[in-house]
Protein backbone atom coordinates (compact mmCIF):
# COMPACT_ATOMS: atom_id res chain seq x y z
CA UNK A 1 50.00 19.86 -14.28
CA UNK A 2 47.45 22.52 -15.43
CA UNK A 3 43.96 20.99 -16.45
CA UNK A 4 44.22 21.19 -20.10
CA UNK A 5 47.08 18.78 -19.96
CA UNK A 6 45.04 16.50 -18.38
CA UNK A 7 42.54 17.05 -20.54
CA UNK A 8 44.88 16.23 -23.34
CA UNK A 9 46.26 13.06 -21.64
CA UNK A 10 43.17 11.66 -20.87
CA UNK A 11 41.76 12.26 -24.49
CA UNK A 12 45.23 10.64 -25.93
CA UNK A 13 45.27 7.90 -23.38
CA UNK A 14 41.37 6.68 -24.47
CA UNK A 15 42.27 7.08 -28.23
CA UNK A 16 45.67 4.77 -27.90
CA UNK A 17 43.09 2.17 -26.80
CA UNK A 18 40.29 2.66 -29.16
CA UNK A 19 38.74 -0.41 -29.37
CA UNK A 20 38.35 -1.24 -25.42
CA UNK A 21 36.93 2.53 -25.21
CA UNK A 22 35.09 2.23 -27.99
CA UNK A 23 33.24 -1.28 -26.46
CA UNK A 24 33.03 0.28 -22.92
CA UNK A 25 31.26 3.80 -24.38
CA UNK A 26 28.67 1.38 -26.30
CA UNK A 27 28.06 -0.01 -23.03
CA UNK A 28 26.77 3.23 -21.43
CA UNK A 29 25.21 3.94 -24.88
CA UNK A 30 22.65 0.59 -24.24
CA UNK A 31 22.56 1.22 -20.87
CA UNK A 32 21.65 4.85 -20.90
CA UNK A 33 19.39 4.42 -23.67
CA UNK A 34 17.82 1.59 -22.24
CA UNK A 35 16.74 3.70 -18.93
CA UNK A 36 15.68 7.01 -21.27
CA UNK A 37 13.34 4.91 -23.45
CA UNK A 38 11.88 2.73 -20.92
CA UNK A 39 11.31 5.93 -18.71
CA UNK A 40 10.03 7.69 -21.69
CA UNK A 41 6.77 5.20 -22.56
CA UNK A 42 5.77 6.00 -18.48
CA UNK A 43 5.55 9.14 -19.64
CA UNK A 44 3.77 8.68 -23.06
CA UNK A 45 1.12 6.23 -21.35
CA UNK A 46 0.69 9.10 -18.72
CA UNK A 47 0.23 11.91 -21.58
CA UNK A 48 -2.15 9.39 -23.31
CA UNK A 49 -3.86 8.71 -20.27
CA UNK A 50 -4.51 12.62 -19.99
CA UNK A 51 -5.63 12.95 -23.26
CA UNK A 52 -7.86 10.01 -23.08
CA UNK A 53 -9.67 11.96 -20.05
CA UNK A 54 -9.68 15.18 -21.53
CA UNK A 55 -12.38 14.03 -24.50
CA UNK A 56 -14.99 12.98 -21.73
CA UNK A 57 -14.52 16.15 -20.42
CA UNK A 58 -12.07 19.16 -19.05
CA UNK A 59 -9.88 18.00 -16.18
CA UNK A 60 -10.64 21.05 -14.16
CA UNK A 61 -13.70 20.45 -13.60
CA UNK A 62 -15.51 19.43 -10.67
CA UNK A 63 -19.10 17.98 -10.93
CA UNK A 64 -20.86 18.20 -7.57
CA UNK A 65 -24.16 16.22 -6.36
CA UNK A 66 -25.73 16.54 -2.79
CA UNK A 67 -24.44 14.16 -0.77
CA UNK A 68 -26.56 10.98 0.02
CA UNK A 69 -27.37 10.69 4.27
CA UNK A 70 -29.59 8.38 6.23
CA UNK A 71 -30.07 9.10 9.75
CA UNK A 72 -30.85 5.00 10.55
CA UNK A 73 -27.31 4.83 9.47
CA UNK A 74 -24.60 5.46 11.86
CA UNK A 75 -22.83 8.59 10.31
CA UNK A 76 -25.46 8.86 8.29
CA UNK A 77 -27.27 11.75 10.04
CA UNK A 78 -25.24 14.42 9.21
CA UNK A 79 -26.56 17.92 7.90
CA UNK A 80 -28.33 17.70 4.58
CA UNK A 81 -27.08 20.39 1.99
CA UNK A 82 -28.28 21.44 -1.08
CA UNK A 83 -27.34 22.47 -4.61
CA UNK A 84 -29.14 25.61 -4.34
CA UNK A 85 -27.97 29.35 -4.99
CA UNK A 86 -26.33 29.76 -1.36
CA UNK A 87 -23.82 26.71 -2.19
CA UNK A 88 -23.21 28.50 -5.65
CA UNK A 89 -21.93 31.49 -3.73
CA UNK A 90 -20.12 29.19 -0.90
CA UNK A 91 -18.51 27.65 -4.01
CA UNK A 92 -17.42 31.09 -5.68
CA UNK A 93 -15.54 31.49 -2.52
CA UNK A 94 -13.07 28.88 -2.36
CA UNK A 95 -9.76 29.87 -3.68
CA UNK A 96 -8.87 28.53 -7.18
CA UNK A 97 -12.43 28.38 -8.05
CA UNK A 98 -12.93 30.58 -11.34
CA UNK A 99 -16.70 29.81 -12.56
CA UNK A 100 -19.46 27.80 -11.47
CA UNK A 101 -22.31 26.32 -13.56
CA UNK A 102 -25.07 25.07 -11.87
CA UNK A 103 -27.21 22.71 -13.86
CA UNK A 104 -31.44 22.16 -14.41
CA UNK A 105 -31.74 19.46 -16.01
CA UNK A 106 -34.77 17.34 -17.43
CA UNK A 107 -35.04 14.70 -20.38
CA UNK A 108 -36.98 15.78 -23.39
CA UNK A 109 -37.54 14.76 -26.91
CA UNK A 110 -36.13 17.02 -30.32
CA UNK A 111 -38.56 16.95 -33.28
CA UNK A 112 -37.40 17.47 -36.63
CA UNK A 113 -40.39 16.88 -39.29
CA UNK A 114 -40.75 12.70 -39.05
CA UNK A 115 -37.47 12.35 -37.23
CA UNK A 116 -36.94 12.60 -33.17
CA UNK A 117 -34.03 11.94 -31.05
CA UNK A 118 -34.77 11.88 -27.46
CA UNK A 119 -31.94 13.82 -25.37
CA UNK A 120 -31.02 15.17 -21.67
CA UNK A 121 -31.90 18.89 -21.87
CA UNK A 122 -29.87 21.09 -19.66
CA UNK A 123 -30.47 24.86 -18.66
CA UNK A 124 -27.19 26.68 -18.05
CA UNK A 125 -26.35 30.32 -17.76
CA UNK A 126 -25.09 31.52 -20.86
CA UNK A 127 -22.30 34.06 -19.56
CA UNK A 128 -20.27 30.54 -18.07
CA UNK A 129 -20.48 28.74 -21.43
CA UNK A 130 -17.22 29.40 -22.95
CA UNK A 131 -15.25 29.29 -19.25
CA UNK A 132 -16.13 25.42 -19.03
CA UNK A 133 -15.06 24.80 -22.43
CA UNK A 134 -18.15 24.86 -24.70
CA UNK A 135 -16.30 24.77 -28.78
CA UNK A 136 -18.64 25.62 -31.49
CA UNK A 137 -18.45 23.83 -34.59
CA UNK A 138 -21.11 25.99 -36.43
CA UNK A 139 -23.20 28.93 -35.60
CA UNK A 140 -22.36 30.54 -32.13
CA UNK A 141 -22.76 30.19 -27.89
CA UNK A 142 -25.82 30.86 -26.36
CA UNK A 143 -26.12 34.97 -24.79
CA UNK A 144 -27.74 35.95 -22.51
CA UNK A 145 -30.77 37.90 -24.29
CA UNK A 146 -31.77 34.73 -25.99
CA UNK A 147 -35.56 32.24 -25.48
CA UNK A 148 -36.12 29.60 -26.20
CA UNK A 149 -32.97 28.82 -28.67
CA UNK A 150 -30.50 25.64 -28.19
CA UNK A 151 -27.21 25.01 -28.74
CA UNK A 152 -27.04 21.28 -29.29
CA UNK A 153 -23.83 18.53 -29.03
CA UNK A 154 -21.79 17.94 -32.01
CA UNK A 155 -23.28 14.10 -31.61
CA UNK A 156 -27.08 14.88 -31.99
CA UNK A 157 -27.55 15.63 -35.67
CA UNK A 158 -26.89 11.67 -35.72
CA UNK A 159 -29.02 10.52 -32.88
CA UNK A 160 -32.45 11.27 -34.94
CA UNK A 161 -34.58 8.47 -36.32
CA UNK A 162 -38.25 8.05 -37.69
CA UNK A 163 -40.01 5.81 -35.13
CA UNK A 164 -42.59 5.05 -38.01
CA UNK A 165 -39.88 3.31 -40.19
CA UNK A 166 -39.84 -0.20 -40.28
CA UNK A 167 -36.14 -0.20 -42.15
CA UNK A 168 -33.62 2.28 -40.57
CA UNK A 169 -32.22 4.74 -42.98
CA UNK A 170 -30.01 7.68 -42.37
CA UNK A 171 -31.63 10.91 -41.06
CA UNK A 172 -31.38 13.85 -43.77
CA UNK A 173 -31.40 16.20 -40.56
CA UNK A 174 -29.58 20.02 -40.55
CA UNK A 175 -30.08 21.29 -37.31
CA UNK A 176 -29.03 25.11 -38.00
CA UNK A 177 -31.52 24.85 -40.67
CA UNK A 178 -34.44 22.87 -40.21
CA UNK A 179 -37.71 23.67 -37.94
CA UNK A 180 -37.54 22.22 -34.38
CA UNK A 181 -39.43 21.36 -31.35
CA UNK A 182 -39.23 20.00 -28.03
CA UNK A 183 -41.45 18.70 -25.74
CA UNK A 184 -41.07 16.64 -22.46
CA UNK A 185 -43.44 14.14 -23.58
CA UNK A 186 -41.97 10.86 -22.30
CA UNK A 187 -43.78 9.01 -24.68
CA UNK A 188 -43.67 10.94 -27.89
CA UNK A 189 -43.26 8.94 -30.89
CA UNK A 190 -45.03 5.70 -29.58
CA UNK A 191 -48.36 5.29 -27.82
CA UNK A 192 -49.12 2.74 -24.81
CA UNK A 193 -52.91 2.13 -24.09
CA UNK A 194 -52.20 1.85 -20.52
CA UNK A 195 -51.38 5.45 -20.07
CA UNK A 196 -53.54 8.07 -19.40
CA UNK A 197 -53.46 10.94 -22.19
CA UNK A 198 -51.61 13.86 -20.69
CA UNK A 199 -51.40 17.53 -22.66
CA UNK A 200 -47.86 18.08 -23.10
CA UNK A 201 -47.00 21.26 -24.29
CA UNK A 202 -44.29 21.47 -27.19
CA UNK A 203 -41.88 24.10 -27.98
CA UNK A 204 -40.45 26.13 -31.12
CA UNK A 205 -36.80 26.66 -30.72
CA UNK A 206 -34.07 28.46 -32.25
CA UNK A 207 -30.79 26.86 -32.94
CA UNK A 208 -27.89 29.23 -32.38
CA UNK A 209 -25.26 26.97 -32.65
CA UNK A 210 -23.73 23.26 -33.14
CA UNK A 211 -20.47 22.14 -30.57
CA UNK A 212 -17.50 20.32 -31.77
CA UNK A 213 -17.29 16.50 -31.32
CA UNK A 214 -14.28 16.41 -29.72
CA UNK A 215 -15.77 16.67 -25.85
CA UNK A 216 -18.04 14.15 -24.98
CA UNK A 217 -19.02 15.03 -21.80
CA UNK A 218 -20.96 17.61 -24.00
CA UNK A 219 -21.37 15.99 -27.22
CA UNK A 220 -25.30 14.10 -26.77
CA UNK A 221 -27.56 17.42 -25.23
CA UNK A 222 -28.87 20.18 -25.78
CA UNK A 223 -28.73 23.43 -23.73
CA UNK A 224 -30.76 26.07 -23.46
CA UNK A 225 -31.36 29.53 -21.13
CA UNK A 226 -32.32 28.71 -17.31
CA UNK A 227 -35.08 30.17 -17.10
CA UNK A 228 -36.69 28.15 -20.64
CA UNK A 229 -35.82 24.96 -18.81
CA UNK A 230 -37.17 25.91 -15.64
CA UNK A 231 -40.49 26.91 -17.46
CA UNK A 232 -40.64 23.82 -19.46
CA UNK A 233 -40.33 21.53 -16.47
CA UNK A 234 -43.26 23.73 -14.54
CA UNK A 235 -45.22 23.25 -17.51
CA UNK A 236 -44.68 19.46 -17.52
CA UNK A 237 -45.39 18.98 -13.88
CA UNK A 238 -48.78 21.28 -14.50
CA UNK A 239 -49.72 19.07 -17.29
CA UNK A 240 -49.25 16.39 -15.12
CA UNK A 241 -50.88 17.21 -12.26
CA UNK A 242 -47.63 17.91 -10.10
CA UNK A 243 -47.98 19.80 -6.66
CA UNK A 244 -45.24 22.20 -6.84
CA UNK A 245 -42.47 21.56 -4.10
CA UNK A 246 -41.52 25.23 -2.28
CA UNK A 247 -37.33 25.46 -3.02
CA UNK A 248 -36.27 25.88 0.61
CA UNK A 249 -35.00 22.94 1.87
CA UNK A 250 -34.68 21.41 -1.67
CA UNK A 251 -32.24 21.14 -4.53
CA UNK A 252 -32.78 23.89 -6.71
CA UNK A 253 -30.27 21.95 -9.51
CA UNK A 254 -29.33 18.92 -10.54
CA UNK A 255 -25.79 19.22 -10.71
CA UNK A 256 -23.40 22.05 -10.03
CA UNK A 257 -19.80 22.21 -11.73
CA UNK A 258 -16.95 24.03 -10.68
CA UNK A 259 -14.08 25.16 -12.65
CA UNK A 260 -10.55 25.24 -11.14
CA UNK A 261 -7.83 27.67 -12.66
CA UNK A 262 -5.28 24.21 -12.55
CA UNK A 263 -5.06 21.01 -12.85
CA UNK A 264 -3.04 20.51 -9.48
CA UNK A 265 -5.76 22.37 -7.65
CA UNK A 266 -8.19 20.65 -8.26
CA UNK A 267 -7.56 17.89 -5.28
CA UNK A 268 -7.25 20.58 -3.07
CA UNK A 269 -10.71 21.99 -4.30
CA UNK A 270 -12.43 18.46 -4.31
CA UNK A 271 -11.53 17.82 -0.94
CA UNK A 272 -13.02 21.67 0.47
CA UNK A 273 -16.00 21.06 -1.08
CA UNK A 274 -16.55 17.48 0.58
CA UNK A 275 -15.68 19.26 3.69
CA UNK A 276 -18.99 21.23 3.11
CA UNK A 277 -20.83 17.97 3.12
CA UNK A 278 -21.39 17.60 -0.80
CA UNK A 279 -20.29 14.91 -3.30
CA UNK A 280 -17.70 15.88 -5.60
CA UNK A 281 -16.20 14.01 -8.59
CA UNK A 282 -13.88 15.18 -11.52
CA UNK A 283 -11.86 12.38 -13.83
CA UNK A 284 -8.85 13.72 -11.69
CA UNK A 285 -9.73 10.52 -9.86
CA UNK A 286 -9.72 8.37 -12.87
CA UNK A 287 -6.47 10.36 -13.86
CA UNK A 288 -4.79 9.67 -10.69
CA UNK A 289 -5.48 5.90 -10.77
CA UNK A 290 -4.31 5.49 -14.66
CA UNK A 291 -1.02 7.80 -13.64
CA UNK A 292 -0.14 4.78 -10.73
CA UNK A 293 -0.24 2.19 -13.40
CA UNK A 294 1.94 4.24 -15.66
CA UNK A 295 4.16 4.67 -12.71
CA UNK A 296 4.30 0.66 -11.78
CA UNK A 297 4.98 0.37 -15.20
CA UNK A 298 7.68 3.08 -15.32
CA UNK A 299 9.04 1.69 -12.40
CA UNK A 300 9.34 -1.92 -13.85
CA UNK A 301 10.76 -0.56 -17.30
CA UNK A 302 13.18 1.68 -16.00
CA UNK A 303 14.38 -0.71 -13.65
CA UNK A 304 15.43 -2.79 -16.65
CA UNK A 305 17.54 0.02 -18.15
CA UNK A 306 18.72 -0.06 -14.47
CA UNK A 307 20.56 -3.24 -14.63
CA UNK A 308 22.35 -2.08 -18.14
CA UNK A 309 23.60 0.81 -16.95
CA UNK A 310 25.07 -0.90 -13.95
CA UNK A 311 26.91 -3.57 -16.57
CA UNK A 312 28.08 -0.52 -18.12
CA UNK A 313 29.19 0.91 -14.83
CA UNK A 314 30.90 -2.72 -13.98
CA UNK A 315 32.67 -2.44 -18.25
CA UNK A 316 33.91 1.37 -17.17
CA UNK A 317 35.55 0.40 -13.50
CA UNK A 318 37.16 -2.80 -15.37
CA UNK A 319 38.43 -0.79 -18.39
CA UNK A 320 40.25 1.72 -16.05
CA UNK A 321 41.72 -1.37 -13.97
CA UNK A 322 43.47 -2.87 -17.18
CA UNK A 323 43.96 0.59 -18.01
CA UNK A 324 45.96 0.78 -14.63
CA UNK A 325 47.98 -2.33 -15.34
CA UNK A 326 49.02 -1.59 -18.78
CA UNK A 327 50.01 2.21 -17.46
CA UNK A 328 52.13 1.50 -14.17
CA UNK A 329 55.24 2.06 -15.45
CA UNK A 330 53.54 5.59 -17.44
CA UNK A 331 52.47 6.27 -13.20
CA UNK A 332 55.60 5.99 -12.05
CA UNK A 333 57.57 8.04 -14.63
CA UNK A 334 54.55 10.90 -13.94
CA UNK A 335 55.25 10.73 -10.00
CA UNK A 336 58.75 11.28 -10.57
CA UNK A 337 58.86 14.30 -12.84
CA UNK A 338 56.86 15.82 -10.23
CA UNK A 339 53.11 15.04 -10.65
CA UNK A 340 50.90 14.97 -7.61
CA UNK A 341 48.24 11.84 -6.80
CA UNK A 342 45.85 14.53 -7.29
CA UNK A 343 46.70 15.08 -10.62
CA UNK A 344 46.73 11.26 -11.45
CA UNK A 345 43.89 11.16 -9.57
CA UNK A 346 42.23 13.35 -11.39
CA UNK A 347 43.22 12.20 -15.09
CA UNK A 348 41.79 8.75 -14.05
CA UNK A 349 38.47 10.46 -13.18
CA UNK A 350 38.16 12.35 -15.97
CA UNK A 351 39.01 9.55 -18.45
CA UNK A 352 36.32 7.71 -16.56
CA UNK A 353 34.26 10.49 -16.31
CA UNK A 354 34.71 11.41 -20.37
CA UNK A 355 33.76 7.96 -21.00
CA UNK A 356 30.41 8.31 -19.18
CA UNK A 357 29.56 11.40 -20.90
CA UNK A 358 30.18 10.33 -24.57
CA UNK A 359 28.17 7.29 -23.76
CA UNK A 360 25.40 9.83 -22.43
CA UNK A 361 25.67 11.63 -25.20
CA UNK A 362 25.49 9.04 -27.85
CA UNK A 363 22.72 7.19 -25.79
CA UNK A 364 20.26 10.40 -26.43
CA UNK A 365 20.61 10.24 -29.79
CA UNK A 366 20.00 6.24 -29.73
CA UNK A 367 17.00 7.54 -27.28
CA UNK A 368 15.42 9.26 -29.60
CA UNK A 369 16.16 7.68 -32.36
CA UNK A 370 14.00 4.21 -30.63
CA UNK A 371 11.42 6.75 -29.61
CA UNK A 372 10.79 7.56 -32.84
CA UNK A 373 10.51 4.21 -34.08
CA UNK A 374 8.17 3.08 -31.03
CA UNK A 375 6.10 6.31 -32.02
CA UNK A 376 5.77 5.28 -35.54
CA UNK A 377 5.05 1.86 -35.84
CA UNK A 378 3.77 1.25 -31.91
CA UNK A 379 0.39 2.18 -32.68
CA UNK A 380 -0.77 -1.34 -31.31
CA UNK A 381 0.54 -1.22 -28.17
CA UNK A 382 -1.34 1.82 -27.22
CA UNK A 383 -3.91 0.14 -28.35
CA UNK A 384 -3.12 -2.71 -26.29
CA UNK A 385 -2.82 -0.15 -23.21
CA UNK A 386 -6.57 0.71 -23.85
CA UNK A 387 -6.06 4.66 -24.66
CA UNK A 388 -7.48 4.01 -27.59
CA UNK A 389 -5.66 7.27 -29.00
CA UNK A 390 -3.10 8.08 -31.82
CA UNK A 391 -0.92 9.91 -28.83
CA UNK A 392 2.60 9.22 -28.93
CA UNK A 393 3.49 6.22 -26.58
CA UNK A 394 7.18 7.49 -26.30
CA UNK A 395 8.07 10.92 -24.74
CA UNK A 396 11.42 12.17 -23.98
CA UNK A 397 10.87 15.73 -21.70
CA UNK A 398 14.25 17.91 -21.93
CA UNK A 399 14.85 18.20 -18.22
CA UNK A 400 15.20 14.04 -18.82
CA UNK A 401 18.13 14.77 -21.49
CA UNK A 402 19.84 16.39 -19.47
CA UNK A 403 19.45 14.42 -16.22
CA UNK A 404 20.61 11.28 -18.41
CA UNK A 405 23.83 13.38 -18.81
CA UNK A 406 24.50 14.39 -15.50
CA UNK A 407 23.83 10.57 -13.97
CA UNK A 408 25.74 9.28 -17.14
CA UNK A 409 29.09 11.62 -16.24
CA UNK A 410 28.13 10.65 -12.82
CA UNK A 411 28.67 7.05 -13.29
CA UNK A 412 31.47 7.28 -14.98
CA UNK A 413 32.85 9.12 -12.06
CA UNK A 414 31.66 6.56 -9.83
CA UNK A 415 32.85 3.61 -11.65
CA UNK A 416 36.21 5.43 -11.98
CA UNK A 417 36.75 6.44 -8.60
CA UNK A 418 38.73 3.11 -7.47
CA UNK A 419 40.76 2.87 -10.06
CA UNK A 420 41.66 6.42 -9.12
CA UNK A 421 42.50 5.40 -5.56
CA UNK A 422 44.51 2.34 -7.27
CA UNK A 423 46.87 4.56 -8.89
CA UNK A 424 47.35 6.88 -6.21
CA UNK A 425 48.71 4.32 -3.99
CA UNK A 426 51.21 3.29 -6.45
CA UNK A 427 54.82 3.44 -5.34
CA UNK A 428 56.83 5.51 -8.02
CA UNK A 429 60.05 3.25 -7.74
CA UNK A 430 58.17 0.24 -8.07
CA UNK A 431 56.10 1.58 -10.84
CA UNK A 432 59.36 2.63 -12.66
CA UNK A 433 60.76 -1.01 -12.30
CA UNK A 434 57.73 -2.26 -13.80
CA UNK A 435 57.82 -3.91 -17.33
């Protein structure tokens, strides 16, 4: 027997008994579907998860502090470092590094006519603005020629209030428009008789741009050139009375952040530079920790669909067992004309087989069908998740399509197999005598 008259057999054999193949397909159709949805809201929460993260900032970055050492502790004396210029270069050369940003930052206070908002002001070399992500809503990035101008957070323009008012009212404030100073007066815009009265300087600026909202790690400060920053804080500690602390041996900046050409390097990165003897933190770490509950939770859910297609694998062996029974005498006849067991092997797996793959098939569309429900009208339950985002809680990838096929076909295969076996071992005279 060639293989398209098995092909034909086993397509006439299921459609003689359309009912029983009809029930067994809808098996593998719930159980199929049951393992592609419940596998595809892991993925969703993981997606959301992601996209969660990304607003508070870009997941290839890699903020980095000095680390924190006391020699009175055991392990605790270890060799200080500091954010200075040399670890800037050490961090340049680590592979998969492609910018670093280090940070001066001081806390200052924006005046705009009777209104003041009182913000983190950070100095930051213009040139690495746009590799770490900086989106402008209005206007345009710092450059490096510029003094004395700001770019400020998309969240600031709403941050201003009069600290004269007695009845809060909303701030008329245009920041690409109106006049603006700052000064690093800590107690601008209220007065304590305690203090002594210290000269603070305060500062024109220009405003050369406004960022989107979208990133909050960015969305509440301003930033400005280095070098203004760096003046502004001398100027403060002068006014103040400050002794001026040499550099060497001291953190020239606050922070330092690195930016990491992927996402799955960024581990690897992290863990270099705590080899150097620095702190480093990026919401990889959050990410990582929200991706094992999705997994526990895809585990759990697809380990439902589990159990259905398993029924459906139990419906597809028992089909081809009655199948077997109400076909001896058909077994016999077929041995005796001169077909091999392989052949009637064979026609019994691919019936079996066929079966699984329709059901495979059919359960995709079902798949997606329930995923788009769950995305429409599952807004809750994300929600409920805490991602607090309109991302879709069900996603089917295509490499999971396809899988579903394969292990669908598979099981069928599987489920057929002893049946197989069963009719191979039939003896063709007794199969012939059979009623």
């Amino acid at each position: 027997m060639n293989s398209l008259d098995l092909i034909y057999m086993g397509i006439k054999n299921l459609w003689r008994r359309k009912l029983r193949t009809f029930l067994t397909v809808l098996g593998v159709i719930i159980g199929a579907a049951s393992i592609i949805v419940m596998l595809s809201i892991g993925f969703g929460l993981t997606q959301a998860f992601e996209d969660q993260l990304s607003q508070w900032g870009s997941l290839t970055n890699i903020n980095i502090y000095p680390k924190w050492s006391d020699p009175g502790i055991p392990g605790g004396g270890n060799k200080e470092v500091y954010l200075n210029d040399e670890a800037v270069a050490s961090f340049k050369a680590i592979p998969h590094v492609v910018a670093v940003n280090p940070i001066v930052e001081t806390y200052g206070t924006v005046i705009n006519g009777k209104y003041i908002t009182s913000i983190p002001i950070r100095g930051i070399d213009p040139k690495v603005m746009q590799d770490f992500g900086f989106e402008i809503a209005e206007g345009r990035l710092l450059e490096v020629s510029d003094e004395m101008t700001a770019v400020f957070g998309g969240q600031v323009a709403m941050s201003f209030y009069n600290p004269k008012a007695t009845v809060w009212r909303e701030p008329k404030v245009d920041l690409m428009k109106d006049k603006l100073m700052i000064t690093l007066n800590p107690n601008y815009g209220w007065s304590d008789p305690n203090l002594d009265t210290v000269n603070y300087k305060s500062y024109k600026i220009k405003v050369a741009g406004i960022l989107t909202q979208e990133n909050y790690e960015h969305s509440y400060a301003v930033y400005m050139p280095m070098a203004d920053v760096k003046k502004m804080i001398k100027d403060k500690e002068k006014a103040e009375n400050q002794k001026p602390t040499p550099n060497k041996g001291k953190d020239e900046y606050q922070n330092i952040t690195v930016k990491v050409d992927d996402m799955n390097n960024v581990k690897e990165v992290q863990d270099q530079i705590k080899a150097l003897g620095y702190e480093a933190y990026s919401l990889n770490d959050q990410l990582e920790a929200m991706k094992q509950t999705a997994r526990s939770i895809q585990l759990a859910l697809g380990g439902i669909g589990a159990i259905s297609l398993l029924v459906a694998a139990i419906g597809i062996t028992n089909t081809m067992v009655m199948s077997i029974y109400e076909r001896t005498r058909e077994i016999g006849i077929m041995k005796v004309i001169g077909a091999s067991i392989n052949d009637i092997k064979k026609l019994f797996l691919f019936e079996s087989a066929l079966i699984g793959l329709l059901g495979g098939i059919l359960g995709i569309g079902v798949s997606y069908l329930l995923s788009f429900l769950i995305n429409r009208f599952g807004g809750s339950f994300g929600n409920f998740m805490g991602t607090g985002l309109d991302s879709k809680i069900s996603i089917i990838p295509i490499w999971l399509v396809f899988a579903s096929l394969a292990f669908s076909a598979l099981i069928g295969v599987i489920s057929g197999y002893y049946p197989a076996r069963r009719a191979m071992k039939l003896s063709a005279i007794d199969a012939i005598r059979t009623e």
